[in-house]
PDB file of N, CA and C in Angstrom:
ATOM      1  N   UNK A   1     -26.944  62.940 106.282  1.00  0.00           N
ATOM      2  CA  UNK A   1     -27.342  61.677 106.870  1.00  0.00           C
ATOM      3  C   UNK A   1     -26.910  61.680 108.340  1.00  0.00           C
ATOM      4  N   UNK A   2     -27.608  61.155 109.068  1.00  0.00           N
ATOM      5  CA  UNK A   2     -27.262  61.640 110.734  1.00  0.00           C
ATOM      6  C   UNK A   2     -26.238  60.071 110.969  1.00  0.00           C
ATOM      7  N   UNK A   3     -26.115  60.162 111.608  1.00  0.00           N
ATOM      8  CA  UNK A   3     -24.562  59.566 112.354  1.00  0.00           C
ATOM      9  C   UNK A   3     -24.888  58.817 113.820  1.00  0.00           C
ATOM     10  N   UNK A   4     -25.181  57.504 114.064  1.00  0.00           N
ATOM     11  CA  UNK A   4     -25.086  56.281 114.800  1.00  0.00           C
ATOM     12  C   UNK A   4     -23.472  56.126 115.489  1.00  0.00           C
ATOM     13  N   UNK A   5     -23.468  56.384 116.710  1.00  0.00           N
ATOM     14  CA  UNK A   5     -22.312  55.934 117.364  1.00  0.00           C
ATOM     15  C   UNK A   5     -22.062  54.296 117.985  1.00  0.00           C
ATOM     16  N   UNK A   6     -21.215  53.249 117.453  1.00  0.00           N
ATOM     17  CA  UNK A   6     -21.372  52.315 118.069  1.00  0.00           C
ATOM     18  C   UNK A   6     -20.078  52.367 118.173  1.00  0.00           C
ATOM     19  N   UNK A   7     -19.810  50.677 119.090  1.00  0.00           N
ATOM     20  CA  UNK A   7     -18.155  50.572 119.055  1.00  0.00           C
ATOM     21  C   UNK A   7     -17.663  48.851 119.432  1.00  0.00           C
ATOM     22  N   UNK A   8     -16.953  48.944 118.498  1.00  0.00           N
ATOM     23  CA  UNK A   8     -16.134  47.725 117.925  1.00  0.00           C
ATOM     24  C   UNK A   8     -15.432  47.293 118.790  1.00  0.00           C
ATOM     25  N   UNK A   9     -14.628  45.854 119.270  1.00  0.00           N
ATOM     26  CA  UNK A   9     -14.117  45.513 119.927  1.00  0.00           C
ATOM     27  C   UNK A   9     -13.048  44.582 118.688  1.00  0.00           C
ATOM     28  N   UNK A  10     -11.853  44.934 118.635  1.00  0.00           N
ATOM     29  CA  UNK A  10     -11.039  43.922 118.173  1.00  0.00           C
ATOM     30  C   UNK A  10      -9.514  43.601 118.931  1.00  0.00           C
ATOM     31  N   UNK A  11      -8.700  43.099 118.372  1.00  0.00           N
ATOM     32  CA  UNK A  11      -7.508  42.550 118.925  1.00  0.00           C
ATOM     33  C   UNK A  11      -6.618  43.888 118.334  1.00  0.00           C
ATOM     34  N   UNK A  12      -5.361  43.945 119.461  1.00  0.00           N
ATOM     35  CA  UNK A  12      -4.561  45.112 118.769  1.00  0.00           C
ATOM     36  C   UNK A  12      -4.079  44.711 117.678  1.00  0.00           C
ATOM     37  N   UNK A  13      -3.976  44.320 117.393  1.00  0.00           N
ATOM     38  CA  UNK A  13      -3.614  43.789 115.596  1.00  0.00           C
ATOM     39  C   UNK A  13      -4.045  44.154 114.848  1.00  0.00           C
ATOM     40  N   UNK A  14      -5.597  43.740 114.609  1.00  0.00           N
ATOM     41  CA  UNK A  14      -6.513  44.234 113.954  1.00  0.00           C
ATOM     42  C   UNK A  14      -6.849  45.524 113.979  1.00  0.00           C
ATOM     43  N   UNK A  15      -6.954  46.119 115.200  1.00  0.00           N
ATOM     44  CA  UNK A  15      -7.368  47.875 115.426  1.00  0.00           C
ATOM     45  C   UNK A  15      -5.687  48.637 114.947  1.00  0.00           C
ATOM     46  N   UNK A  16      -4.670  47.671 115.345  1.00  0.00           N
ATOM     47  CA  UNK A  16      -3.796  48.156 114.444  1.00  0.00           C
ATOM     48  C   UNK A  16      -3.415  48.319 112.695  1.00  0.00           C
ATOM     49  N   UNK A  17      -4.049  47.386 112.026  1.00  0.00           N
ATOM     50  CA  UNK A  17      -4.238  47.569 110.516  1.00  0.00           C
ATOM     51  C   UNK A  17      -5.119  48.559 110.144  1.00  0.00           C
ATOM     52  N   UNK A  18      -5.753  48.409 110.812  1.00  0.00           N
ATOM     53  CA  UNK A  18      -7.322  49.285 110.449  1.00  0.00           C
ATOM     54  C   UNK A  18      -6.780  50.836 110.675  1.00  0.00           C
ATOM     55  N   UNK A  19      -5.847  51.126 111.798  1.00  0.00           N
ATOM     56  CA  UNK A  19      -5.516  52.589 111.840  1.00  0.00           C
ATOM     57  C   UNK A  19      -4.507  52.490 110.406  1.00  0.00           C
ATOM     58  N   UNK A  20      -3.844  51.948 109.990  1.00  0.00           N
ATOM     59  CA  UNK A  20      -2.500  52.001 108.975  1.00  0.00           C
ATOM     60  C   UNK A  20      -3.283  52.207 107.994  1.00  0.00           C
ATOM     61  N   UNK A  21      -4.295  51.269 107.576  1.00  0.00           N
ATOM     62  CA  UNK A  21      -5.349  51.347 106.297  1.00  0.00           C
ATOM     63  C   UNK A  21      -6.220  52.761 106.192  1.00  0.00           C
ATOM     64  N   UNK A  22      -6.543  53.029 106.734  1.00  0.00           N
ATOM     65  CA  UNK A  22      -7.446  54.310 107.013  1.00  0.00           C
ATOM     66  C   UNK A  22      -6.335  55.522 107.047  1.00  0.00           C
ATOM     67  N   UNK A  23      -5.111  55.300 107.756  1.00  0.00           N
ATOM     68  CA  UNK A  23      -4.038  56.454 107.212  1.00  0.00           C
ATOM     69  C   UNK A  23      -3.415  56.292 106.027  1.00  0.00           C
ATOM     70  N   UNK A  24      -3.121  55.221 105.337  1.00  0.00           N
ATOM     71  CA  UNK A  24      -2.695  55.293 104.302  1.00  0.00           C
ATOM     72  C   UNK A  24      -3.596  55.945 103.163  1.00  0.00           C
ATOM     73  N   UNK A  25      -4.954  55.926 103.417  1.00  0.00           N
ATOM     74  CA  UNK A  25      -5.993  56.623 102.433  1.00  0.00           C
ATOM     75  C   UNK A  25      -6.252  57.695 102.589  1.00  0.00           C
ATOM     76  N   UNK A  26      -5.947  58.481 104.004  1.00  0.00           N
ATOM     77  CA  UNK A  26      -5.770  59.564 104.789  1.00  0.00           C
ATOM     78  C   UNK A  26      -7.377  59.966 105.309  1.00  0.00           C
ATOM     79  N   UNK A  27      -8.057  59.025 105.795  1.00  0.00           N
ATOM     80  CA  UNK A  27      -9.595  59.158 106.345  1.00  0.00           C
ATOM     81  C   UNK A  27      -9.200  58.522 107.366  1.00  0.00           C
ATOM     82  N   UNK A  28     -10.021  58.863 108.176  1.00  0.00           N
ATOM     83  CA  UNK A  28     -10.716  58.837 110.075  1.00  0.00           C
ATOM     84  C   UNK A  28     -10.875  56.867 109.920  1.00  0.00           C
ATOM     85  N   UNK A  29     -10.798  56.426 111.060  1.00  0.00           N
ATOM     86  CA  UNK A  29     -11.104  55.051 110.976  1.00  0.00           C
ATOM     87  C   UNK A  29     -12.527  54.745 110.925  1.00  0.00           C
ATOM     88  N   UNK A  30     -13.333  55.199 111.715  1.00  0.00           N
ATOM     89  CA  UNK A  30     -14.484  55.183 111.426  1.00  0.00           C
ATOM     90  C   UNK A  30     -15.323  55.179 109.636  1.00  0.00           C
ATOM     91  N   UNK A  31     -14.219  56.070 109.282  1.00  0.00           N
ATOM     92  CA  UNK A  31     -14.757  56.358 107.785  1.00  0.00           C
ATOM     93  C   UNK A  31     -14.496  55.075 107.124  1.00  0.00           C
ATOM     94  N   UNK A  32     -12.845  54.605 107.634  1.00  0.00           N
ATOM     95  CA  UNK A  32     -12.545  53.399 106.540  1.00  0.00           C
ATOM     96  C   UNK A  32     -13.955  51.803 107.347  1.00  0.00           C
ATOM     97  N   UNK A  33     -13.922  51.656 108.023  1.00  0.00           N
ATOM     98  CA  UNK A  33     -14.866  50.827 108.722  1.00  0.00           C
ATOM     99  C   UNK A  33     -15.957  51.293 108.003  1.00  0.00           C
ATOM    100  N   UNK A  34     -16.605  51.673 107.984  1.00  0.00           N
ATOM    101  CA  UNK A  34     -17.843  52.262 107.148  1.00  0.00           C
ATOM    102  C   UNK A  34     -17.871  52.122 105.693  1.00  0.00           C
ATOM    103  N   UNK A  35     -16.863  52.563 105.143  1.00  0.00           N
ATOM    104  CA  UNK A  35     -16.468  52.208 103.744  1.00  0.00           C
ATOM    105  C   UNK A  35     -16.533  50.598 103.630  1.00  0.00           C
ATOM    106  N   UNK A  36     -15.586  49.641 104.538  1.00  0.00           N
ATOM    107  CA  UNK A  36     -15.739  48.413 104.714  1.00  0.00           C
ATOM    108  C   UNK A  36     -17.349  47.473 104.583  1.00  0.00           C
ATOM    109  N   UNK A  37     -18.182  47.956 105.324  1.00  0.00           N
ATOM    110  CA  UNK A  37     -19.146  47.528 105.385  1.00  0.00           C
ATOM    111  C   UNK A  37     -20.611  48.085 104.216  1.00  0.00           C
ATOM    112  N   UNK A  38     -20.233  48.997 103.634  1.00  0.00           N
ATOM    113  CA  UNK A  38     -20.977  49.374 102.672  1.00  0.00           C
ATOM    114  C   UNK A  38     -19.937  48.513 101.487  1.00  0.00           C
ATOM    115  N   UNK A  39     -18.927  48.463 101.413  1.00  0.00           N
ATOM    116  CA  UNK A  39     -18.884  47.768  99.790  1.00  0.00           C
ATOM    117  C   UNK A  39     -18.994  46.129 100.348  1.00  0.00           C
ATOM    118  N   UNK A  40     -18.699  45.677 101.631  1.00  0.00           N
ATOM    119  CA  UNK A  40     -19.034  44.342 101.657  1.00  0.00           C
ATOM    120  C   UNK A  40     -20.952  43.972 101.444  1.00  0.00           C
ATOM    121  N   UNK A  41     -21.419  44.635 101.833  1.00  0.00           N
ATOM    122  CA  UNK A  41     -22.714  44.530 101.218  1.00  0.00           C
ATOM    123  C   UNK A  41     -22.863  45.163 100.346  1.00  0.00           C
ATOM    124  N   UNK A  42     -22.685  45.893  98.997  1.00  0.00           N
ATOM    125  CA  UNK A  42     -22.826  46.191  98.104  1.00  0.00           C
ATOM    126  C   UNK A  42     -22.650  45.260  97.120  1.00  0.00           C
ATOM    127  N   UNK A  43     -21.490  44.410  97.504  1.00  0.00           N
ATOM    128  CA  UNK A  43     -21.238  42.979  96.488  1.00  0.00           C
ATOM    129  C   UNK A  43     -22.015  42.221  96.729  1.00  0.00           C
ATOM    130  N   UNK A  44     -22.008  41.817  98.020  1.00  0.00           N
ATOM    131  CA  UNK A  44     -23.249  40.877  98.750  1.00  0.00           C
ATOM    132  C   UNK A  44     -24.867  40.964  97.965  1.00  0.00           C
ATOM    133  N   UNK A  45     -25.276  42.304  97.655  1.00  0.00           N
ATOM    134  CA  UNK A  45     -26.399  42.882  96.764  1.00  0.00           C
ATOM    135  C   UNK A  45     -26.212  42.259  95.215  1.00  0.00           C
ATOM    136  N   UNK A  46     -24.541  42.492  94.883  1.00  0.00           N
ATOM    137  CA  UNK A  46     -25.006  42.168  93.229  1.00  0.00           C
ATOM    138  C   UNK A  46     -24.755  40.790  93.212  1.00  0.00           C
ATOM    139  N   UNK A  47     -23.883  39.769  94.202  1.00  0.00           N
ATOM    140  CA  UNK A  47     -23.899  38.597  94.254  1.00  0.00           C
ATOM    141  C   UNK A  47     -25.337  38.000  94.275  1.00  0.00           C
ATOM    142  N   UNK A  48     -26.373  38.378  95.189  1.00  0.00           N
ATOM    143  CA  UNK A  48     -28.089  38.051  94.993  1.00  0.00           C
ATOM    144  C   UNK A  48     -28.365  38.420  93.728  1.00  0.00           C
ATOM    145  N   UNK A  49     -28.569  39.523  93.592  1.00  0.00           N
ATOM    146  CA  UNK A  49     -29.017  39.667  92.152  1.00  0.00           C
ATOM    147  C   UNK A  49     -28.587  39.124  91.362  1.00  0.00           C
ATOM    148  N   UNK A  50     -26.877  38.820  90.785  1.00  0.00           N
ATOM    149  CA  UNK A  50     -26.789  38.100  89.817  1.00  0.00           C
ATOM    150  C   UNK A  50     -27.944  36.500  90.010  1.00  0.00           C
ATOM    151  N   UNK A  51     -27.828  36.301  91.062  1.00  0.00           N
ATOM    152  CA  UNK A  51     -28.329  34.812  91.552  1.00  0.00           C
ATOM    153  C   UNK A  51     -29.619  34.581  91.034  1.00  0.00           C
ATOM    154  N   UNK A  52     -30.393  35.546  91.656  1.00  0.00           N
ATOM    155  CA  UNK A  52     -32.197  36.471  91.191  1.00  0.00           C
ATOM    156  C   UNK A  52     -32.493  36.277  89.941  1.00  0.00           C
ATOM    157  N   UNK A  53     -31.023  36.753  88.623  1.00  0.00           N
ATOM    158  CA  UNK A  53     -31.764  36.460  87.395  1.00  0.00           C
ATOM    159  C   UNK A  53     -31.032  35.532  86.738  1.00  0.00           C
ATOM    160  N   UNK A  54     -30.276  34.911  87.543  1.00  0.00           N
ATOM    161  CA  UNK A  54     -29.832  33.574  86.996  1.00  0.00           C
ATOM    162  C   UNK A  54     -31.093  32.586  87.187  1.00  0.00           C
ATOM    163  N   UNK A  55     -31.788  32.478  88.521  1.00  0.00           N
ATOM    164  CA  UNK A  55     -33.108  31.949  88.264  1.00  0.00           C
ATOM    165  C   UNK A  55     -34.117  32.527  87.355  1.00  0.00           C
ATOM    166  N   UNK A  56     -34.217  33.785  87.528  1.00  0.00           N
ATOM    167  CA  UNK A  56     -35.380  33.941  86.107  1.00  0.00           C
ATOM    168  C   UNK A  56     -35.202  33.826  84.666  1.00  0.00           C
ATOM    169  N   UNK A  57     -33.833  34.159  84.555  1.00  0.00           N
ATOM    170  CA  UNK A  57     -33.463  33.693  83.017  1.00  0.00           C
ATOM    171  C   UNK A  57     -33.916  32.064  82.994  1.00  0.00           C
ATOM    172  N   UNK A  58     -33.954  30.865  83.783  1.00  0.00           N
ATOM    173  CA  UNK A  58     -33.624  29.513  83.736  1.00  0.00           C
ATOM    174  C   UNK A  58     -35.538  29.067  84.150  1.00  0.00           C
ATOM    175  N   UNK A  59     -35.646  29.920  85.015  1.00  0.00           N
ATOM    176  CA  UNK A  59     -37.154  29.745  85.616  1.00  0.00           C
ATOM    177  C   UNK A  59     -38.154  30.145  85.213  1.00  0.00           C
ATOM    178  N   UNK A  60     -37.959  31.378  84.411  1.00  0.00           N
ATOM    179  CA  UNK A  60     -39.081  32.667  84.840  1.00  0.00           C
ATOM    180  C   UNK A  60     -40.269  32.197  83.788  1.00  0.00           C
ATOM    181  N   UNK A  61     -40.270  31.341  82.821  1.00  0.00           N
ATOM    182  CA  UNK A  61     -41.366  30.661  82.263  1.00  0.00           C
ATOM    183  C   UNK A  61     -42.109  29.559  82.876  1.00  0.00           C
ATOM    184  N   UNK A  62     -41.603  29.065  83.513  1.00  0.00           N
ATOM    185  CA  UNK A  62     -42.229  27.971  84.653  1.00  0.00           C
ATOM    186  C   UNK A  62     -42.534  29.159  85.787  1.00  0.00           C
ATOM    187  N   UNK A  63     -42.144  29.666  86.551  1.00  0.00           N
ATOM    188  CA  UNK A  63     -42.916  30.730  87.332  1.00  0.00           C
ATOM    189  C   UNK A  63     -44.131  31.815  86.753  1.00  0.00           C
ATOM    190  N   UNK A  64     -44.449  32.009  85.514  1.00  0.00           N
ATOM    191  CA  UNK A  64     -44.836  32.697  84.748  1.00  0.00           C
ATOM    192  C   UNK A  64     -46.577  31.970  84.669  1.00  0.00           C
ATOM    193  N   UNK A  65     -45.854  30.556  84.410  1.00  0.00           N
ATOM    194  CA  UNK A  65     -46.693  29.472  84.005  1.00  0.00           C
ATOM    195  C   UNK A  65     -48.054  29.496  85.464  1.00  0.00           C
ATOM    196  N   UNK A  66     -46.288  29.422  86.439  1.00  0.00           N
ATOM    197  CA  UNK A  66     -47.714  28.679  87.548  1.00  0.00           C
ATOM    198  C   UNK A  66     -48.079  30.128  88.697  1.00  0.00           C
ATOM    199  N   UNK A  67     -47.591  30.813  88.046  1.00  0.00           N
ATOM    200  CA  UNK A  67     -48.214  32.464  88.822  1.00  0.00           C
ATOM    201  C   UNK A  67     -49.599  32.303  87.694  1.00  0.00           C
ATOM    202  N   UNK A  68     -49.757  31.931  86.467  1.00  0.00           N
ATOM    203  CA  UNK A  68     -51.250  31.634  85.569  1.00  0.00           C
ATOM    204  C   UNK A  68     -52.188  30.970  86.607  1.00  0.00           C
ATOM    205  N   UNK A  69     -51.646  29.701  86.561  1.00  0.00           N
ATOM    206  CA  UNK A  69     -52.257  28.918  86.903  1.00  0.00           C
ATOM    207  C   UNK A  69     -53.276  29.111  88.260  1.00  0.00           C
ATOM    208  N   UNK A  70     -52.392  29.994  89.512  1.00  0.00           N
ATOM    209  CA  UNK A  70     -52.539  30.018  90.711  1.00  0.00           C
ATOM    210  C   UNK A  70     -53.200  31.686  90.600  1.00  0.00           C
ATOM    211  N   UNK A  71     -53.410  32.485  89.629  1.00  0.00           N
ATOM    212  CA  UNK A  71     -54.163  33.316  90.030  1.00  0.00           C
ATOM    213  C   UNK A  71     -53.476  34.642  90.449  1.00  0.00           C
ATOM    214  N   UNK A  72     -51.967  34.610  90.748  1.00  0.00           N
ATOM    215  CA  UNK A  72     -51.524  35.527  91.246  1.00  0.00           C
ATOM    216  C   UNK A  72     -51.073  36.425  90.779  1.00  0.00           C
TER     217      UNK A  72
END
């Protein structure tokens, strides 16, 4: 997978945890930042989806109904 260079701006505080966190796991910061943002949207994904068939379990016969009705 090819590799996007951008760059972050935080407070030394923060760029200071982030180096401790990323050494304590023993990966590059970049890696732990990356890791960060793939599992924060990865939950973000099953949080929708759960949502997705919480409406179709509750809906999906009334949508069913008027996807009939409307042809689609």
């Amino acid at each position: 997978m090819a590799k996007t260079q951008i760059n972050i701006r935080m407070d030394d505080e923060t760029a200071e945890m982030a180096r401790q966190a990323a050494a304590t796991r023993r990966i590059p910061v970049n890696e732990y930042v990356e890791q960060l943002i793939r599992d924060d949207n990865e939950h973000l994904r099953a949080v929708f989806m759960a949502a997705a068939q919480e409406v179709l379990d509750e809906y999906g016969d009334l949508i069913d109904e008027i996807e009939g009705e409307t042809g689609l």
